[in-house]
N, C-alpha and C. Protein backbone atom coordinates (compact mmCIF):
# COMPACT_ATOMS: atom_id res chain seq x y z
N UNK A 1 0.82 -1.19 0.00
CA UNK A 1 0.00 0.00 0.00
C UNK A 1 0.87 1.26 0.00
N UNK A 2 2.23 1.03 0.68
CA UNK A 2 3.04 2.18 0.44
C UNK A 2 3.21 2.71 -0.76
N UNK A 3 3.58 1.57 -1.37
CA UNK A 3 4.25 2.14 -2.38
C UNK A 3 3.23 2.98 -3.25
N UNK A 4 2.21 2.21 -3.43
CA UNK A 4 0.93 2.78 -4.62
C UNK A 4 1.16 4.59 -4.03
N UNK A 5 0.74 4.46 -2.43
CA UNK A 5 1.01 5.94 -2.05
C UNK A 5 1.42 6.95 -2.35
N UNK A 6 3.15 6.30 -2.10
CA UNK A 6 3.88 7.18 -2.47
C UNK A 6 3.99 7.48 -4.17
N UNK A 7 3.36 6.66 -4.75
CA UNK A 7 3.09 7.01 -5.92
C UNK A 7 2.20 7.90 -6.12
N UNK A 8 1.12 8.15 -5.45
CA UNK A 8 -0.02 8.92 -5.68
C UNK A 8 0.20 10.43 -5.07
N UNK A 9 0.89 10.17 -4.12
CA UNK A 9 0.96 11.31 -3.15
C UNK A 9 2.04 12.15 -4.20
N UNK A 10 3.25 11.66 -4.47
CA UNK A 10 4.91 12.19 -4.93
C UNK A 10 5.73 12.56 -3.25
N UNK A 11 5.01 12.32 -2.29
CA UNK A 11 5.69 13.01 -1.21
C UNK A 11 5.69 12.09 -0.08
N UNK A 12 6.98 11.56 0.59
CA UNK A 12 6.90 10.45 1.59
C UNK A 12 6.07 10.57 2.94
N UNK A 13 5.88 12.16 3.01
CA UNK A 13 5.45 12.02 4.41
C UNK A 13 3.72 12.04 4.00
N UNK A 14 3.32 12.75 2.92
CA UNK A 14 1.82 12.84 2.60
C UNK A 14 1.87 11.11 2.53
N UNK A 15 2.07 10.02 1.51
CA UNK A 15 2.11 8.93 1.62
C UNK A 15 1.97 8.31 2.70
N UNK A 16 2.94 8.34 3.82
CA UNK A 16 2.57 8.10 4.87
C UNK A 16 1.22 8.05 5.85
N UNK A 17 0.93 9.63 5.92
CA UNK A 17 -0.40 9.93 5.87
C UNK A 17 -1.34 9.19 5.37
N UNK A 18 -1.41 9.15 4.06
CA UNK A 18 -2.80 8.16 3.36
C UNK A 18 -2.28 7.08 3.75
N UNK A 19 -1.28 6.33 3.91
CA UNK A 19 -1.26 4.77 4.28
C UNK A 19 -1.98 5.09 5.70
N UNK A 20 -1.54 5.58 6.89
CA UNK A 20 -2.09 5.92 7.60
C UNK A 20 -3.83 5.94 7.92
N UNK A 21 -4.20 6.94 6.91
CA UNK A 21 -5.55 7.45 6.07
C UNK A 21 -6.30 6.12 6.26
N UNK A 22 -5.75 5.77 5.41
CA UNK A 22 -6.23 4.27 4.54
C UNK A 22 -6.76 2.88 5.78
N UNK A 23 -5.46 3.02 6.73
CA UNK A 23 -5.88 1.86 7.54
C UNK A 23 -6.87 2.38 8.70
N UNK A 24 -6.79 3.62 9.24
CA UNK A 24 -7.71 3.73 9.90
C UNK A 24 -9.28 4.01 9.56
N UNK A 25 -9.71 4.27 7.77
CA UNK A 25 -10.52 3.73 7.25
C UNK A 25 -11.40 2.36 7.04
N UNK A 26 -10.21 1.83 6.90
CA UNK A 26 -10.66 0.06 6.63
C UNK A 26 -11.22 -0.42 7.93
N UNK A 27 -10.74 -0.04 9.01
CA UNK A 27 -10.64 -0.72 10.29
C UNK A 27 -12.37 -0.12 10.44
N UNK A 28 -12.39 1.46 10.44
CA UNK A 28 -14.01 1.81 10.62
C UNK A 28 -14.97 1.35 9.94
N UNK A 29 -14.37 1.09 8.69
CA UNK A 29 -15.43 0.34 7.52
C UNK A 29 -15.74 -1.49 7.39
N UNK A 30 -14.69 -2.02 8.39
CA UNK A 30 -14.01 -3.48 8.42
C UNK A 30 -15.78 -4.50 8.04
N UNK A 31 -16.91 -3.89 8.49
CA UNK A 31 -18.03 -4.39 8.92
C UNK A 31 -18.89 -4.21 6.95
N UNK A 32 -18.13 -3.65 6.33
CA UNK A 32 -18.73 -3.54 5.08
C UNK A 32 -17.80 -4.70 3.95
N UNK A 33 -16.39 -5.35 4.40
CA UNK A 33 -15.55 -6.17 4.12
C UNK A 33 -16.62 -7.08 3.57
N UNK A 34 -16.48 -8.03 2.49
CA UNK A 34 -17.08 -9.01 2.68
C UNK A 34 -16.11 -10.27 2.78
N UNK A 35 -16.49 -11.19 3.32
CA UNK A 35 -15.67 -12.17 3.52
C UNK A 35 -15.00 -13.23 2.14
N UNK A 36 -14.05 -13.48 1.29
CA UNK A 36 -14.18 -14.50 0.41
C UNK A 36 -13.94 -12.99 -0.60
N UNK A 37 -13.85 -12.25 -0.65
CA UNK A 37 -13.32 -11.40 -1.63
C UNK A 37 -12.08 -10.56 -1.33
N UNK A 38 -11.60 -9.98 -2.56
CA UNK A 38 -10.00 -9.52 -2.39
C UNK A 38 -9.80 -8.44 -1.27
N UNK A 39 -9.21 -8.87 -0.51
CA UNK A 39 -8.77 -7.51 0.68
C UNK A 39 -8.20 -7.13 0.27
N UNK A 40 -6.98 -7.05 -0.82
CA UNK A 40 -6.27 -6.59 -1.28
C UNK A 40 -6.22 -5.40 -2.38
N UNK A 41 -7.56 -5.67 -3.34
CA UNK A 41 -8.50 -4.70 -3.78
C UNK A 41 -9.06 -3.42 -2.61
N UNK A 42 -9.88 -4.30 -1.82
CA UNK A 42 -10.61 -3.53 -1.15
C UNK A 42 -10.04 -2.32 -0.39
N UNK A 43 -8.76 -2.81 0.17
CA UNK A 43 -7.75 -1.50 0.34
C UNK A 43 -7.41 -0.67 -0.22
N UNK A 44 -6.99 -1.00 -1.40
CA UNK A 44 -6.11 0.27 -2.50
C UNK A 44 -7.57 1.12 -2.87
N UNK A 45 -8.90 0.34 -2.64
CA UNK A 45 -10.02 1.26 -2.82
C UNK A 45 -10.07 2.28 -2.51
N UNK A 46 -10.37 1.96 -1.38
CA UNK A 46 -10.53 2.75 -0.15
C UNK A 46 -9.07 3.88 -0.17
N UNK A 47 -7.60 3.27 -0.72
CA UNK A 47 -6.66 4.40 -0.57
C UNK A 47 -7.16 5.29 -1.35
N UNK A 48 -7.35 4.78 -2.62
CA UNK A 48 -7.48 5.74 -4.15
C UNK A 48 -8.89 6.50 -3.57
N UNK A 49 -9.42 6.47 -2.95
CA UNK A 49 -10.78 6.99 -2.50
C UNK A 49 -10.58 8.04 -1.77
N UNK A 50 -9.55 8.02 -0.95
CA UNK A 50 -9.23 8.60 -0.01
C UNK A 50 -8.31 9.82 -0.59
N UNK A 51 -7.44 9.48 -1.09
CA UNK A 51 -6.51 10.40 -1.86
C UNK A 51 -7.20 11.01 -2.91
N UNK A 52 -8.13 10.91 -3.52
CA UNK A 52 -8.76 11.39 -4.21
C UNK A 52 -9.51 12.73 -3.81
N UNK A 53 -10.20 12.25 -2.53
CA UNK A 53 -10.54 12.93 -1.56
C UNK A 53 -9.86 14.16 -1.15
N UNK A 54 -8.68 14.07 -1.26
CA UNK A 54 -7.83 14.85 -0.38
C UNK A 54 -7.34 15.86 -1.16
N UNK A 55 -7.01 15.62 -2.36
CA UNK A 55 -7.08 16.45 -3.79
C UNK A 55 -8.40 17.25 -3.88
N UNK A 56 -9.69 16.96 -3.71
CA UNK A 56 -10.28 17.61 -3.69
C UNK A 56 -10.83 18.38 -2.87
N UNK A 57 -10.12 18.16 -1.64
CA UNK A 57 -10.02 18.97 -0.37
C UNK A 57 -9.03 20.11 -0.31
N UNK A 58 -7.80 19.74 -1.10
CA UNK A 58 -6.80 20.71 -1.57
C UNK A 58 -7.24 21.66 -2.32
N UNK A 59 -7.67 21.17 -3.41
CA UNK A 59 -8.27 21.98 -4.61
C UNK A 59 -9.28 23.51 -3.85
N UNK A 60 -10.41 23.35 -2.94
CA UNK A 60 -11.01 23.62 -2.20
C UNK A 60 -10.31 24.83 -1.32
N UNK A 61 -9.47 24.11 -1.10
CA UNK A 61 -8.51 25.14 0.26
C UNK A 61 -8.11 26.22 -0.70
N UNK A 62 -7.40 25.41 -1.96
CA UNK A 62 -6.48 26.00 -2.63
C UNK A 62 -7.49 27.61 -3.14
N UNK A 63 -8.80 27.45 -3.85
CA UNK A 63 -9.63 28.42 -4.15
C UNK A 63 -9.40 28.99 -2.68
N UNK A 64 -10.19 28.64 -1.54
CA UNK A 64 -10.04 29.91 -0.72
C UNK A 64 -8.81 30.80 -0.48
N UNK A 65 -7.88 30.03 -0.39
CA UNK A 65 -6.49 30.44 -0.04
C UNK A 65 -6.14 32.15 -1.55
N UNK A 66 -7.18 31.84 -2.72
CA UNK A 66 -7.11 32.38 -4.00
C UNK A 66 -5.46 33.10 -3.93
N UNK A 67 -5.34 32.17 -4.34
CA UNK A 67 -3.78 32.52 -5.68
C UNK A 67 -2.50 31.95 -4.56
N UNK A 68 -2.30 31.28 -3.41
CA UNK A 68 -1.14 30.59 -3.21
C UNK A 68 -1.04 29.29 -3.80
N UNK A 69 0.24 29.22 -4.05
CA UNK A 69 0.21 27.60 -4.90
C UNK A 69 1.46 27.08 -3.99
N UNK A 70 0.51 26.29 -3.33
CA UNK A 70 1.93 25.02 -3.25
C UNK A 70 2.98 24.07 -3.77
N UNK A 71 4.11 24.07 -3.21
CA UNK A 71 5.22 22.96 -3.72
C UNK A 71 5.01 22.26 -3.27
N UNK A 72 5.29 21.44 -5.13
CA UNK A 72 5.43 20.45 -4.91
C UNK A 72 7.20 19.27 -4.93
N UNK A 73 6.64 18.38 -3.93
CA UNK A 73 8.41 17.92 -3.99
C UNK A 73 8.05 16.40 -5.20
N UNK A 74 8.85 16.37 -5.71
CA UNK A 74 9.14 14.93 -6.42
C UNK A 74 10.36 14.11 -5.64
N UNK A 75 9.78 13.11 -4.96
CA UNK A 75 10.72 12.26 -4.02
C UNK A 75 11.05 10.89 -5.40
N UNK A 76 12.30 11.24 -5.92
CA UNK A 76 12.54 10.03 -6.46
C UNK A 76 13.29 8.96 -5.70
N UNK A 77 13.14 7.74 -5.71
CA UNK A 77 13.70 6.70 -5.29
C UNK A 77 15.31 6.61 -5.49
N UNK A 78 16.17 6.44 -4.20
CA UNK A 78 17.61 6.06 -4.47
C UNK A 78 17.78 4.58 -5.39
N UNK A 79 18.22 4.55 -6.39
CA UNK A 79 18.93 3.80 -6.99
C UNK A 79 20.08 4.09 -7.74
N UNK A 80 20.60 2.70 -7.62
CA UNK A 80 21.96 2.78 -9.03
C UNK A 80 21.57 3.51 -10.55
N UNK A 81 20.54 3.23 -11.08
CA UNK A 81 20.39 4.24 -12.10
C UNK A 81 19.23 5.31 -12.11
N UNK A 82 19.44 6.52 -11.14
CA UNK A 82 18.50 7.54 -10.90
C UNK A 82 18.21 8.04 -12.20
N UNK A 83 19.04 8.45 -12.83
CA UNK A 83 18.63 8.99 -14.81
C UNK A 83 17.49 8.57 -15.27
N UNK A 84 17.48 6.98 -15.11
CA UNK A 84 17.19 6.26 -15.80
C UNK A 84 15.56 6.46 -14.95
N UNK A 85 15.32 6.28 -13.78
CA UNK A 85 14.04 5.96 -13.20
C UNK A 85 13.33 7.42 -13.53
N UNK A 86 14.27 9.11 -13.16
CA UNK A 86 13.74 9.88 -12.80
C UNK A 86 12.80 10.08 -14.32
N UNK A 87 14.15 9.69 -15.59
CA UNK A 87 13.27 9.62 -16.62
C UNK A 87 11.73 9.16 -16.70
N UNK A 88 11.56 7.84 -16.49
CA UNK A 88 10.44 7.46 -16.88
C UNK A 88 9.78 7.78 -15.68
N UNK A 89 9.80 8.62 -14.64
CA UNK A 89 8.81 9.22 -13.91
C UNK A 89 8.68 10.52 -14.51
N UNK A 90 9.29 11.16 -14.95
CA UNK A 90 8.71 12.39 -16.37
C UNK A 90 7.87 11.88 -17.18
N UNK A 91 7.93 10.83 -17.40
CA UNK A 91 7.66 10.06 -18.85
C UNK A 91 5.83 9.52 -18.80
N UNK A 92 5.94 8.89 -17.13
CA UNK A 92 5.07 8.84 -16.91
C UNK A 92 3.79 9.90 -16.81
N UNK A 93 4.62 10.89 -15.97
CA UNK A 93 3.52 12.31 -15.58
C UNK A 93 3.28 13.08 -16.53
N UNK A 94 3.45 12.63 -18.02
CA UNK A 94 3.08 13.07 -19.35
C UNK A 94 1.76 12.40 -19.65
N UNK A 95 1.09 11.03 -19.27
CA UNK A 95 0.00 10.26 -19.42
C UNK A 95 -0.93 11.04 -18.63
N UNK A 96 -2.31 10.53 -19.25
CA UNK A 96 -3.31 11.10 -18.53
C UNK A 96 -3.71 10.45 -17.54
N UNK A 97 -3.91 11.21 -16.69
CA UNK A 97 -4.05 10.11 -14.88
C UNK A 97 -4.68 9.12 -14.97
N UNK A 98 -5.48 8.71 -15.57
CA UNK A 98 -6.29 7.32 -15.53
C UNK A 98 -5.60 6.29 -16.23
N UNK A 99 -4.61 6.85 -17.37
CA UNK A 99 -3.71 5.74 -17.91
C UNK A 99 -2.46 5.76 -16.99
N UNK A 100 -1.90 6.60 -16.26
CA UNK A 100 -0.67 6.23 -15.64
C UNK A 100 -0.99 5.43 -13.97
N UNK A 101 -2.61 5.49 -13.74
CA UNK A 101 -2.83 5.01 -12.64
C UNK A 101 -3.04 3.76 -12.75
N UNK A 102 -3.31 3.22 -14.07
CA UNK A 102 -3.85 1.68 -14.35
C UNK A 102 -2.09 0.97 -15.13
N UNK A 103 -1.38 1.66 -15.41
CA UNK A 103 -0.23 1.21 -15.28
C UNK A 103 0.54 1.38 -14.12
N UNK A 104 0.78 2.07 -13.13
CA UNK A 104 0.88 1.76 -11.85
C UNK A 104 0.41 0.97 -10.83
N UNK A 105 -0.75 0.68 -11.07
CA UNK A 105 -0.84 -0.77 -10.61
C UNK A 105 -0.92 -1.64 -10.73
N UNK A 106 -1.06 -2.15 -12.09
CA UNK A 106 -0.69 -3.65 -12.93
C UNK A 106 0.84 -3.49 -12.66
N UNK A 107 1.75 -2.35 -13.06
CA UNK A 107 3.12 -2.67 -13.17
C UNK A 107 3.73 -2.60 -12.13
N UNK A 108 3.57 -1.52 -11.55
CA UNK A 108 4.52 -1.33 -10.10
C UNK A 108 3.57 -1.94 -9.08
N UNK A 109 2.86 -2.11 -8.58
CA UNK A 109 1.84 -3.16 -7.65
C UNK A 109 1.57 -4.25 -7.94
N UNK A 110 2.13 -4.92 -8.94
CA UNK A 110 1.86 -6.24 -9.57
C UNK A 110 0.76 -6.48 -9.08
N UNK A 111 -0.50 -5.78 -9.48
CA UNK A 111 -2.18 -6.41 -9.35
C UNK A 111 -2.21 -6.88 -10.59
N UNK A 112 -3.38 -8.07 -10.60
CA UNK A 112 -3.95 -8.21 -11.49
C UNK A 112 -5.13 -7.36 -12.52
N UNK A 113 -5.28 -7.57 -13.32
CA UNK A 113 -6.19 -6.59 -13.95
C UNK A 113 -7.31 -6.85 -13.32
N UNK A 114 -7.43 -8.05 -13.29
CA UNK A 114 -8.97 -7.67 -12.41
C UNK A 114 -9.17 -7.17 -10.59
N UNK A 115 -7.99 -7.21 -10.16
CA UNK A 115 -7.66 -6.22 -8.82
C UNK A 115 -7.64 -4.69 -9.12
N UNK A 116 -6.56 -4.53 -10.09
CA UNK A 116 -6.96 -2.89 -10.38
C UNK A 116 -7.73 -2.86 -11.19
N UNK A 117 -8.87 -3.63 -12.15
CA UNK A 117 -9.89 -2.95 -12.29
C UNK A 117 -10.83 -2.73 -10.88
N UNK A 118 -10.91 -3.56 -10.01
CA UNK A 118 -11.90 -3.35 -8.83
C UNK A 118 -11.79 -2.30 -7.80
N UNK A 119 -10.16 -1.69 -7.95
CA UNK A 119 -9.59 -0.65 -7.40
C UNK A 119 -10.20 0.49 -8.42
N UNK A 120 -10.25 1.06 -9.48
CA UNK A 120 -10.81 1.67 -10.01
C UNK A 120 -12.18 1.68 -10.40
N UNK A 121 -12.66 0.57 -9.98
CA UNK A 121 -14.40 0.59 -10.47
C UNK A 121 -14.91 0.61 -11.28
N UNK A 122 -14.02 -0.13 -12.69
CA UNK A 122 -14.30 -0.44 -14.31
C UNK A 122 -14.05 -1.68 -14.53
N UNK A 123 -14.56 -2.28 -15.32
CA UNK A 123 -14.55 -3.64 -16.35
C UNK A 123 -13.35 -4.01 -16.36
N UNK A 124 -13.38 -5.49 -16.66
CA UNK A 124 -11.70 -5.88 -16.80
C UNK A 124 -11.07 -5.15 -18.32
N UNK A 125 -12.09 -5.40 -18.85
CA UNK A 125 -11.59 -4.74 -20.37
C UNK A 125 -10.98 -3.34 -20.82
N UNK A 126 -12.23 -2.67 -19.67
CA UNK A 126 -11.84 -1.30 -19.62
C UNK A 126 -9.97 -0.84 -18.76
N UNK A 127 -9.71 -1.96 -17.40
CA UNK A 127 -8.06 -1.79 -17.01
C UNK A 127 -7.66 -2.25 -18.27
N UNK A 128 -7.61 -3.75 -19.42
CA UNK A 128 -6.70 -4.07 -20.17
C UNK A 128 -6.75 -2.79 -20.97
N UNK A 129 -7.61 -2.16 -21.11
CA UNK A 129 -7.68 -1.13 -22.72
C UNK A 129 -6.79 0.37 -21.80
N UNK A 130 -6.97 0.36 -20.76
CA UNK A 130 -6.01 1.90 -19.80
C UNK A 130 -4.95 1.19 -19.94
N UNK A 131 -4.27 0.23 -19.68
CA UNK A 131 -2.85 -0.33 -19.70
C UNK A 131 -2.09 -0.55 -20.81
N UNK A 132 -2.92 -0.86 -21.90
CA UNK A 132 -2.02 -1.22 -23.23
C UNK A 132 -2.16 0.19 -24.23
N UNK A 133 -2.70 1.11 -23.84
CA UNK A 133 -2.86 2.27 -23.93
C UNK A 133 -1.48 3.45 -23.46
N UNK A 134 -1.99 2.83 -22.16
CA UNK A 134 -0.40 3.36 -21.11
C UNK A 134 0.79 3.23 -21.76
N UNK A 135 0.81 1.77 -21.82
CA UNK A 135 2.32 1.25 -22.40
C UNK A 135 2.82 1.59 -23.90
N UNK A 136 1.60 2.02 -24.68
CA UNK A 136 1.91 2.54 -26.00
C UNK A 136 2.23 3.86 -25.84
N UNK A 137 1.62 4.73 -25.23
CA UNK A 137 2.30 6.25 -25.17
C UNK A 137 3.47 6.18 -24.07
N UNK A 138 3.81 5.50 -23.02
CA UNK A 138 4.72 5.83 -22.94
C UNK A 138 6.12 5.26 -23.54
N UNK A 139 6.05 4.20 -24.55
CA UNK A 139 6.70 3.84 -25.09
C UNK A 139 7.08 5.14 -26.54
N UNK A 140 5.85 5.25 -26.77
CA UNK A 140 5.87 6.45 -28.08
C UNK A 140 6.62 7.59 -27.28
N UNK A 141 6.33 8.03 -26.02
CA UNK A 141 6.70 9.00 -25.45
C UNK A 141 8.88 8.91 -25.45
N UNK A 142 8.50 7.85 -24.75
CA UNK A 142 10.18 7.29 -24.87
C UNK A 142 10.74 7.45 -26.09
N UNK A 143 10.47 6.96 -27.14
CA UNK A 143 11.05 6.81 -28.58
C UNK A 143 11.32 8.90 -28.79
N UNK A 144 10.44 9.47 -28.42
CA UNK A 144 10.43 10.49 -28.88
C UNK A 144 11.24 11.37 -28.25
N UNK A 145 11.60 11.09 -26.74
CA UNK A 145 12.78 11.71 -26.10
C UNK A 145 14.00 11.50 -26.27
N UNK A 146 14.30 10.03 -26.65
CA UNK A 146 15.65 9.34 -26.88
C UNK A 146 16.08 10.09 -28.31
N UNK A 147 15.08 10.17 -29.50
CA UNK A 147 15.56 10.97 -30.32
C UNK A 147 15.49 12.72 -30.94
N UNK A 148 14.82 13.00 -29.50
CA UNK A 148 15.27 14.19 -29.56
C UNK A 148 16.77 14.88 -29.05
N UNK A 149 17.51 13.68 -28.44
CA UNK A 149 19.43 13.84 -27.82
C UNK A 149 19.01 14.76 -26.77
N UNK A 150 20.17 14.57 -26.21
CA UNK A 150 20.60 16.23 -25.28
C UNK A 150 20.97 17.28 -25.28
């Protein structure tokens, strides 16, 4: 659940938060669970529900607040090839949120399509058609940066 988070959020400690968010949700809602179906779904629901939420609680503030804009941080992951990841997290935040969210969790959450379709609340057909969608623009996207050089 972290990870999806910190995917959703871009920020470790907001992430935190919605993981946070998230379980003390489930626990109040535990009585709507049904037994014999994916808990594993039923969580990232409830995250993506929640974070969703919270965006539009921002959004909200953000009008009253009229005209401050907050920073934002991009927490990329330490690895041996940062280039390489920070890239295709550009690469990604070029897709339209519903395709980079249904490739984020087939790919980086290894759900099944029919888990993140139940996390999103569409047809199995409808995650296969956001994912192979995904993977074509950001592949097109890729082709098109690599030959534009540095």
């Amino acid at each position: 659940m972290r990870g999806f988070a910190r995917f959703l959020a871009r920020d470790a400690s907001q992430a935190d938060d919605l993981v946070q968010d998230t379980v003390v949700r489930a626990l109040a809602a535990i009585g709507q669970y049904r037994p014999g179906t994916n808990l594993r779904a039923w969580l990232f629901t409830i995250q993506r529900n929640a974070f969703y939420e919270q965006i539009r609680r921002h959004r909200t503030e953000q009008r009253l607040l009229a005209g401050r804009v907050a920073a934002e941080e991009v927490v990329a992951p330490h690895v041996e090839h940062r280039a390489e990841v920070e890239e295709l997290q550009r690469l990604l935040w070029k897709l339209p949120a519903l395709l980079r969210e249904a490739l984020v969790l087939v790919g980086a959450q290894e759900m099944s399509m029919e888990e993140a379709a139940a996390v999103c609340g569409v047809p199995v057909g409808t995650m296969k058609a956001r994912v192979s969608r995904a993977r074509a623009q950001l592949a097109t996207l890729g082709a098109a940066g690599a030959g534009a050089g540095p």
